[in-house]
PDB file of N, CA and C in Angstrom:
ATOM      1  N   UNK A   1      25.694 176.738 187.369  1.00  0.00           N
ATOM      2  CA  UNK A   1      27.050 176.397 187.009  1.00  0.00           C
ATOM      3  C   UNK A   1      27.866 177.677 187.083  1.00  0.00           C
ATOM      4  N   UNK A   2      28.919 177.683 187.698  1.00  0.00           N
ATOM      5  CA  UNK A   2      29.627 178.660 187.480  1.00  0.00           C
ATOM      6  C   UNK A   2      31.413 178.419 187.144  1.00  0.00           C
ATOM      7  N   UNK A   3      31.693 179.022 185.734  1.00  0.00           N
ATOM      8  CA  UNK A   3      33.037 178.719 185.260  1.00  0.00           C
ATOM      9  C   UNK A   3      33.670 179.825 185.650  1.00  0.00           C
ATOM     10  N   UNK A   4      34.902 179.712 186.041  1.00  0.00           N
ATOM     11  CA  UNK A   4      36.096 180.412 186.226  1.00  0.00           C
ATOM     12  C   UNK A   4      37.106 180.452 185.909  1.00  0.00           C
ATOM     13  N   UNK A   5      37.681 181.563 186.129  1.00  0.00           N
ATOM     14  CA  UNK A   5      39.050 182.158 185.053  1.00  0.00           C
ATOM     15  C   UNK A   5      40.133 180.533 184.665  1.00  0.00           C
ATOM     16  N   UNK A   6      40.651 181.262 183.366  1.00  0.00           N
ATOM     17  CA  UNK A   6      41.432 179.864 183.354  1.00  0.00           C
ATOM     18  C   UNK A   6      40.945 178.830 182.357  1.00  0.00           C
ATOM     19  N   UNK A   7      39.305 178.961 182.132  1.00  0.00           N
ATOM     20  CA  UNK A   7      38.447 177.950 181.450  1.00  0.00           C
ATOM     21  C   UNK A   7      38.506 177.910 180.376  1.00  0.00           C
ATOM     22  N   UNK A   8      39.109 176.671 179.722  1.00  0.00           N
ATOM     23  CA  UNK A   8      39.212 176.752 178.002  1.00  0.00           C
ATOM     24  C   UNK A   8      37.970 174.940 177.715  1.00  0.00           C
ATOM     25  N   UNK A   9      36.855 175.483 176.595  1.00  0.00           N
ATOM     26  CA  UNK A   9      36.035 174.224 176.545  1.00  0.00           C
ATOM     27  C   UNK A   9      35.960 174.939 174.801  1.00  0.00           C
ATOM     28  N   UNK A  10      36.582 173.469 173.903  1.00  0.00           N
ATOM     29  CA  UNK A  10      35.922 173.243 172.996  1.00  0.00           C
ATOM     30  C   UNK A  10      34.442 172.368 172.824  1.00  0.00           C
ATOM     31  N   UNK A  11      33.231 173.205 172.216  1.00  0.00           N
ATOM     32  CA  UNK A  11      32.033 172.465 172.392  1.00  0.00           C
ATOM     33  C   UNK A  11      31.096 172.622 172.315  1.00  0.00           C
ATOM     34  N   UNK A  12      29.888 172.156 172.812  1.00  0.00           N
ATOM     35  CA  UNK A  12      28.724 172.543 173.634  1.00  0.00           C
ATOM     36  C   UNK A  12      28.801 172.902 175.119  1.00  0.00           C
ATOM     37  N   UNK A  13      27.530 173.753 175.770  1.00  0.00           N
ATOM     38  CA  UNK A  13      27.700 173.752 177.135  1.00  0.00           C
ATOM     39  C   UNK A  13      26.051 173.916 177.229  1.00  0.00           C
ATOM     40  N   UNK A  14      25.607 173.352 177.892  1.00  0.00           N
ATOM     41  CA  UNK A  14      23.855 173.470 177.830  1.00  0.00           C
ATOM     42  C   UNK A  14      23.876 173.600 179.590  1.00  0.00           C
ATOM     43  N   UNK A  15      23.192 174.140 180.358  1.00  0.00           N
ATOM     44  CA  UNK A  15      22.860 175.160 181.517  1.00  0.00           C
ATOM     45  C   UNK A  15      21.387 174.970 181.881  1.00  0.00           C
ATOM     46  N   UNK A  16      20.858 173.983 182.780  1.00  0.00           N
ATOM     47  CA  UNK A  16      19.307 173.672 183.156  1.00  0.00           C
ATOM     48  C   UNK A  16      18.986 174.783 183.400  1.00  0.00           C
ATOM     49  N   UNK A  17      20.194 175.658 184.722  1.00  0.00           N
ATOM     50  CA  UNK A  17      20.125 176.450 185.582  1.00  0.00           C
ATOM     51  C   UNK A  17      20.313 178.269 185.382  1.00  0.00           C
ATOM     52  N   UNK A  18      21.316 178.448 186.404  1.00  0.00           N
ATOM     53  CA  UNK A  18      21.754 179.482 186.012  1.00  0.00           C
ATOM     54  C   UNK A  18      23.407 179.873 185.842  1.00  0.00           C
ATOM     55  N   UNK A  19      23.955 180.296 185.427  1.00  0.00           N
ATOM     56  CA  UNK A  19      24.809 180.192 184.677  1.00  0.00           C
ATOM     57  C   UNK A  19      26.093 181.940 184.852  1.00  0.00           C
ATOM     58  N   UNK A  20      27.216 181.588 185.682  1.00  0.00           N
ATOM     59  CA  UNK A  20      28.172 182.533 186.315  1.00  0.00           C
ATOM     60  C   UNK A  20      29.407 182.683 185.688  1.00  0.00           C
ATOM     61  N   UNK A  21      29.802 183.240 185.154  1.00  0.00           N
ATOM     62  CA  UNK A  21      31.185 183.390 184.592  1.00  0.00           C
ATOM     63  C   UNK A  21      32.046 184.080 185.413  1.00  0.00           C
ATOM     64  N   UNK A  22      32.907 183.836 186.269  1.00  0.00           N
ATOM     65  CA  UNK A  22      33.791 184.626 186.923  1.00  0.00           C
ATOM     66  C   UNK A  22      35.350 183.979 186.441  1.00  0.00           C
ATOM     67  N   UNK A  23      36.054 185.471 185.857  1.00  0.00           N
ATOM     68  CA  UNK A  23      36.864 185.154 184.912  1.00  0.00           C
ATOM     69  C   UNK A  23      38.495 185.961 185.878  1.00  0.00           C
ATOM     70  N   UNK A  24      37.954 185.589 187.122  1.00  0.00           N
ATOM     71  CA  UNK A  24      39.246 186.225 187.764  1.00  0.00           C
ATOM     72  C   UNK A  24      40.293 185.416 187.600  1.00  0.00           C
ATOM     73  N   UNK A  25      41.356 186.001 187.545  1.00  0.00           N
ATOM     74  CA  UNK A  25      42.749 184.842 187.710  1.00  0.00           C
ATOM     75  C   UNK A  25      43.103 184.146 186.062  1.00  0.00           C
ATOM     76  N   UNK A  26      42.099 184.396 185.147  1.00  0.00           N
ATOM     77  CA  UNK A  26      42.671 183.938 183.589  1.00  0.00           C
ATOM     78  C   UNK A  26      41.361 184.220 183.259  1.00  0.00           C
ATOM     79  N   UNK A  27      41.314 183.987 181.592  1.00  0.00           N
ATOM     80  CA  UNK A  27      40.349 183.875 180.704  1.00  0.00           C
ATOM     81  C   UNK A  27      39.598 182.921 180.561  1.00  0.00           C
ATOM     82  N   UNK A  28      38.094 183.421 180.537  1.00  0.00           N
ATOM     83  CA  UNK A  28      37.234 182.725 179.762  1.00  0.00           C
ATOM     84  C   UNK A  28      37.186 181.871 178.441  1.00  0.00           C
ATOM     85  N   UNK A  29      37.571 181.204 177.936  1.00  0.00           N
ATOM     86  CA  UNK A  29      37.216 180.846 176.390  1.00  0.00           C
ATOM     87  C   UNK A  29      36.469 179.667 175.992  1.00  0.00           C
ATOM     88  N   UNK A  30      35.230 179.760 175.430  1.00  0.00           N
ATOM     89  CA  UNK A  30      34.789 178.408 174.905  1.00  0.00           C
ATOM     90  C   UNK A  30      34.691 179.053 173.432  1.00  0.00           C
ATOM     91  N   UNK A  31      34.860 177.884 172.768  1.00  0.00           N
ATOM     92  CA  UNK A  31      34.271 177.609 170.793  1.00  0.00           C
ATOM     93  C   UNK A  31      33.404 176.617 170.972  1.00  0.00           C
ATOM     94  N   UNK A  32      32.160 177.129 170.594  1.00  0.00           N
ATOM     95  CA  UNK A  32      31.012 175.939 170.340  1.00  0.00           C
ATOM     96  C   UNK A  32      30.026 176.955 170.211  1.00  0.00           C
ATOM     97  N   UNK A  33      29.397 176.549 171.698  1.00  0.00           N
ATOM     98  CA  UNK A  33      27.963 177.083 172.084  1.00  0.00           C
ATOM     99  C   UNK A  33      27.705 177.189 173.135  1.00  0.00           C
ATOM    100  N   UNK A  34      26.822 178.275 173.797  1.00  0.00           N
ATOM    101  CA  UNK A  34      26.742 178.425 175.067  1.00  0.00           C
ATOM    102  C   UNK A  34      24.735 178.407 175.113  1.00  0.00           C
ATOM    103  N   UNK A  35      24.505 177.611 175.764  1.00  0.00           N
ATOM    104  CA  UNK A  35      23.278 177.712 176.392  1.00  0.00           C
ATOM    105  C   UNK A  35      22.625 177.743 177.744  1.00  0.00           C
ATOM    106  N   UNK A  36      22.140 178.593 178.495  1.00  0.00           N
ATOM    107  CA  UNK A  36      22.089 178.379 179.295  1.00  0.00           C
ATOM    108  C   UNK A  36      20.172 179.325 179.961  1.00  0.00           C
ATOM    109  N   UNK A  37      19.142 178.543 181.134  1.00  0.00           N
ATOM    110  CA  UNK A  37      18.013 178.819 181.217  1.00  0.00           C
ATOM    111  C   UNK A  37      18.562 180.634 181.903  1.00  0.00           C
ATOM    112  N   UNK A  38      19.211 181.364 182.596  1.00  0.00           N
ATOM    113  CA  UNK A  38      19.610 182.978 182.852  1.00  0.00           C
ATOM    114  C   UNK A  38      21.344 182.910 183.189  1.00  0.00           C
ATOM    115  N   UNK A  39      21.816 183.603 182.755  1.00  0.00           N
ATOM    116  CA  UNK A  39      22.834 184.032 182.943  1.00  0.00           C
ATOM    117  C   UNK A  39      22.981 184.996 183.917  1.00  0.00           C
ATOM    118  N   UNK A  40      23.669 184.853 185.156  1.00  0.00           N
ATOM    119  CA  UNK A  40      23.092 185.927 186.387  1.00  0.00           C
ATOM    120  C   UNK A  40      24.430 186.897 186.535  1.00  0.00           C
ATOM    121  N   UNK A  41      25.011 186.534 186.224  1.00  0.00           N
ATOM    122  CA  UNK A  41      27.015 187.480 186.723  1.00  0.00           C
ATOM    123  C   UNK A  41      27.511 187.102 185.670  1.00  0.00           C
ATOM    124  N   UNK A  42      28.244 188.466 185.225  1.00  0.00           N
ATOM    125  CA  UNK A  42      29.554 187.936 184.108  1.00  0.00           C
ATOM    126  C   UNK A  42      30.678 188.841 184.767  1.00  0.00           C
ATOM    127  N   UNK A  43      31.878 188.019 184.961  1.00  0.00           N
ATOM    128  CA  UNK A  43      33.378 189.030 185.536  1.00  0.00           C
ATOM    129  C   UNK A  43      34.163 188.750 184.741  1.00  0.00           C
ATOM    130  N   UNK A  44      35.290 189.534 184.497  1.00  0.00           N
ATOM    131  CA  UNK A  44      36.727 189.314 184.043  1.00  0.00           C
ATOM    132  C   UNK A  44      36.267 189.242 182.035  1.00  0.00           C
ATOM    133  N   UNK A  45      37.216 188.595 182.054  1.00  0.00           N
ATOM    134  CA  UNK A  45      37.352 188.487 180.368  1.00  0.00           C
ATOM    135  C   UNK A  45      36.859 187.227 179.739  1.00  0.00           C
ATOM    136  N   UNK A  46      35.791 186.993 179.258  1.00  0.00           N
ATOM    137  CA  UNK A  46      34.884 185.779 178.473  1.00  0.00           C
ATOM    138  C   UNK A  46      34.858 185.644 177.209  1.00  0.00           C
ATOM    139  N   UNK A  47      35.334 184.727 176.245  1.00  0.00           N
ATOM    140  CA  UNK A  47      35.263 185.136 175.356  1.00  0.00           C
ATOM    141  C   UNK A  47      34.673 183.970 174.627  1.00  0.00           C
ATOM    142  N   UNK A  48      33.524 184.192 173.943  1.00  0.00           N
ATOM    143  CA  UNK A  48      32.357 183.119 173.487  1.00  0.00           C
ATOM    144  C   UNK A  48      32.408 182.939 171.823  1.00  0.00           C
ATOM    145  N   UNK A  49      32.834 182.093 171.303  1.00  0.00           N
ATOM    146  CA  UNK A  49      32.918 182.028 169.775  1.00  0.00           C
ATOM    147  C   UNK A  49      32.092 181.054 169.226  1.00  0.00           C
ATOM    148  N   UNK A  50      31.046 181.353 168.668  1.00  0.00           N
ATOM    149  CA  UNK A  50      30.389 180.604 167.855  1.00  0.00           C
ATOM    150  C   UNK A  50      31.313 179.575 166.777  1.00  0.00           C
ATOM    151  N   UNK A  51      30.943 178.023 167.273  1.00  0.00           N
ATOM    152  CA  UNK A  51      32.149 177.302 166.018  1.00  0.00           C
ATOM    153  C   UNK A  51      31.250 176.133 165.875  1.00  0.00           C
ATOM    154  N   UNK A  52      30.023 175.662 164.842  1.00  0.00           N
ATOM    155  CA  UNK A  52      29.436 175.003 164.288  1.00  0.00           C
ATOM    156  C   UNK A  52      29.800 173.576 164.626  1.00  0.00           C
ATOM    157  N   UNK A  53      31.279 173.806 164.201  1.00  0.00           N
ATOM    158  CA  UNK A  53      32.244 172.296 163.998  1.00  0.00           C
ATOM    159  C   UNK A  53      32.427 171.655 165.988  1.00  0.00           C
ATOM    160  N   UNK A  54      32.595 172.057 165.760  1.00  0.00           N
ATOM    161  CA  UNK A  54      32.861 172.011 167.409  1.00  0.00           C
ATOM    162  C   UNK A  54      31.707 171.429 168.159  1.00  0.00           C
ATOM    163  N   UNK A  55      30.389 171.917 168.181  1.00  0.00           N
ATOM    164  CA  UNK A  55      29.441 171.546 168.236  1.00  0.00           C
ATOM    165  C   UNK A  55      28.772 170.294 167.279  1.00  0.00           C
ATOM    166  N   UNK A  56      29.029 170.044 166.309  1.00  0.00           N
ATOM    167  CA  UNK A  56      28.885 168.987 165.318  1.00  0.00           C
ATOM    168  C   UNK A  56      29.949 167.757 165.927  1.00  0.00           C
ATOM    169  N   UNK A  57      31.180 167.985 166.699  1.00  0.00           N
ATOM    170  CA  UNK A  57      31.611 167.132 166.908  1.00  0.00           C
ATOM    171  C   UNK A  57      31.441 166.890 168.240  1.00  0.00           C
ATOM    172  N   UNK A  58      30.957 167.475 169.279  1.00  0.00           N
ATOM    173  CA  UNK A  58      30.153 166.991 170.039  1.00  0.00           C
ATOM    174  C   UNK A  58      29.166 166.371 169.996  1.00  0.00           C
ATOM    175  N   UNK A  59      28.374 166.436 168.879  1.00  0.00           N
ATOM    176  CA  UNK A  59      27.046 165.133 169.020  1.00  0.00           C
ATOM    177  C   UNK A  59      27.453 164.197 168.403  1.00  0.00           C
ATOM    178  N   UNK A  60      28.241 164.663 167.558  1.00  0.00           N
ATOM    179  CA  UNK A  60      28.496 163.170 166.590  1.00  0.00           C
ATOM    180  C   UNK A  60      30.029 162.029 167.723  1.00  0.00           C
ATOM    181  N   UNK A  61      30.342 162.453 168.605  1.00  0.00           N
ATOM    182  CA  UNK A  61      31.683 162.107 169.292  1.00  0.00           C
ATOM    183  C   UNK A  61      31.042 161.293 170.617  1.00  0.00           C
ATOM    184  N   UNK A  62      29.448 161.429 170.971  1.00  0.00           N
ATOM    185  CA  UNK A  62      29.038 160.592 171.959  1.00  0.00           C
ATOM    186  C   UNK A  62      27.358 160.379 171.646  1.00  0.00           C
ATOM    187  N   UNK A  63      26.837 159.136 171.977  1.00  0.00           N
ATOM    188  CA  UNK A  63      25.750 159.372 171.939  1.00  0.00           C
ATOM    189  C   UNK A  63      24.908 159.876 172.662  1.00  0.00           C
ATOM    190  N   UNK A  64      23.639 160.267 172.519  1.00  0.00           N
ATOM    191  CA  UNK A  64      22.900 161.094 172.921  1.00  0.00           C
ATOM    192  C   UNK A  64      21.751 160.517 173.967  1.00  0.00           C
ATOM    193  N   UNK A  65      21.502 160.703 174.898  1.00  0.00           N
ATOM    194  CA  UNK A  65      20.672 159.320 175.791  1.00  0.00           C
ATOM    195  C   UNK A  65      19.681 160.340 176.500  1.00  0.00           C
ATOM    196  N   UNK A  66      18.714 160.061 175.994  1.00  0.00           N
ATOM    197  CA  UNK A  66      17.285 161.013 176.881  1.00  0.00           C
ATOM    198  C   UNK A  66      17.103 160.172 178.389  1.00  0.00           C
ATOM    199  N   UNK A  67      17.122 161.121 179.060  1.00  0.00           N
ATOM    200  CA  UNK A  67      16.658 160.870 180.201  1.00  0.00           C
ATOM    201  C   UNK A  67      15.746 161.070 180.734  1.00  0.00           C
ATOM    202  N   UNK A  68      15.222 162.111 180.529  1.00  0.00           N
ATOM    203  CA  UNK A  68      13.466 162.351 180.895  1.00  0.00           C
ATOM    204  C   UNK A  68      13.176 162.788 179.699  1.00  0.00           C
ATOM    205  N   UNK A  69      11.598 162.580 180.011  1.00  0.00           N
ATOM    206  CA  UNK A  69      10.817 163.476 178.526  1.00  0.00           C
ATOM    207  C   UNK A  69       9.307 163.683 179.041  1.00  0.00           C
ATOM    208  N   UNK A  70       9.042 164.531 179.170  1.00  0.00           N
ATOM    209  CA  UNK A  70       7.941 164.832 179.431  1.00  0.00           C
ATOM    210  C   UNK A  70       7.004 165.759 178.277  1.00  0.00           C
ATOM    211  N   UNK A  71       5.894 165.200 178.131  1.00  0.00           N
ATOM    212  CA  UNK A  71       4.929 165.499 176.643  1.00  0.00           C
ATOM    213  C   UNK A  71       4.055 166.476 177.562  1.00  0.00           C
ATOM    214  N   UNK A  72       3.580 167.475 177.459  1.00  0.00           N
ATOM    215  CA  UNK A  72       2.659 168.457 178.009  1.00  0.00           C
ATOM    216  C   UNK A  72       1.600 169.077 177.321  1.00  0.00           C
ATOM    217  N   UNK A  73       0.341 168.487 177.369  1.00  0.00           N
ATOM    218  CA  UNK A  73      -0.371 168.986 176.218  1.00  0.00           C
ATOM    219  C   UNK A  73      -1.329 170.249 176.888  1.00  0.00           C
ATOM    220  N   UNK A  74      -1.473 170.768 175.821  1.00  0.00           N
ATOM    221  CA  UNK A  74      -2.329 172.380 175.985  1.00  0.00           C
ATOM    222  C   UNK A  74      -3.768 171.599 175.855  1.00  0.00           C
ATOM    223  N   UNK A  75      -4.380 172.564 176.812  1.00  0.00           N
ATOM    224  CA  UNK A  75      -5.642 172.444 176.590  1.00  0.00           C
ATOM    225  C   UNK A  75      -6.249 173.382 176.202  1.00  0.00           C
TER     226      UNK A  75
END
């Protein structure tokens, strides 16, 4: 995924992949949470605020629907 300048997300953001911030042309801003499996490039100005609520009203504002699940047991 890669976000660019300009980007305003109240929320969650969850990232299978890898994860680009290019912040040319405006600012970065999310309030929530950022997750993501590597973060490979960060440009320009990002600005990441931890906001509980924000994230609380993302799960509670849609439901939640598993799509895969895979159980992996150790041997």
């Amino acid at each position: 995924m890669t976000l660019g300048g300009g980007f305003n997300w109240n929320g969650l953001i969850l990232v299978t992949g890898d994860l680009e911030f290019k912040g040319g042309g405006g600012n970065i801003n999310i309030f929530g949470a950022v997750l993501a499996n590597q973060t490979t490039d960060v440009d320009g100005n990002v600005d990441i605020q931890y906001n509980s609520c924000m994230i609380d009203k993302a799960f509670n504002s849609q439901p939640v629907n598993v799509i895969r699940w895979e159980d992996k047991k150790l041997k």
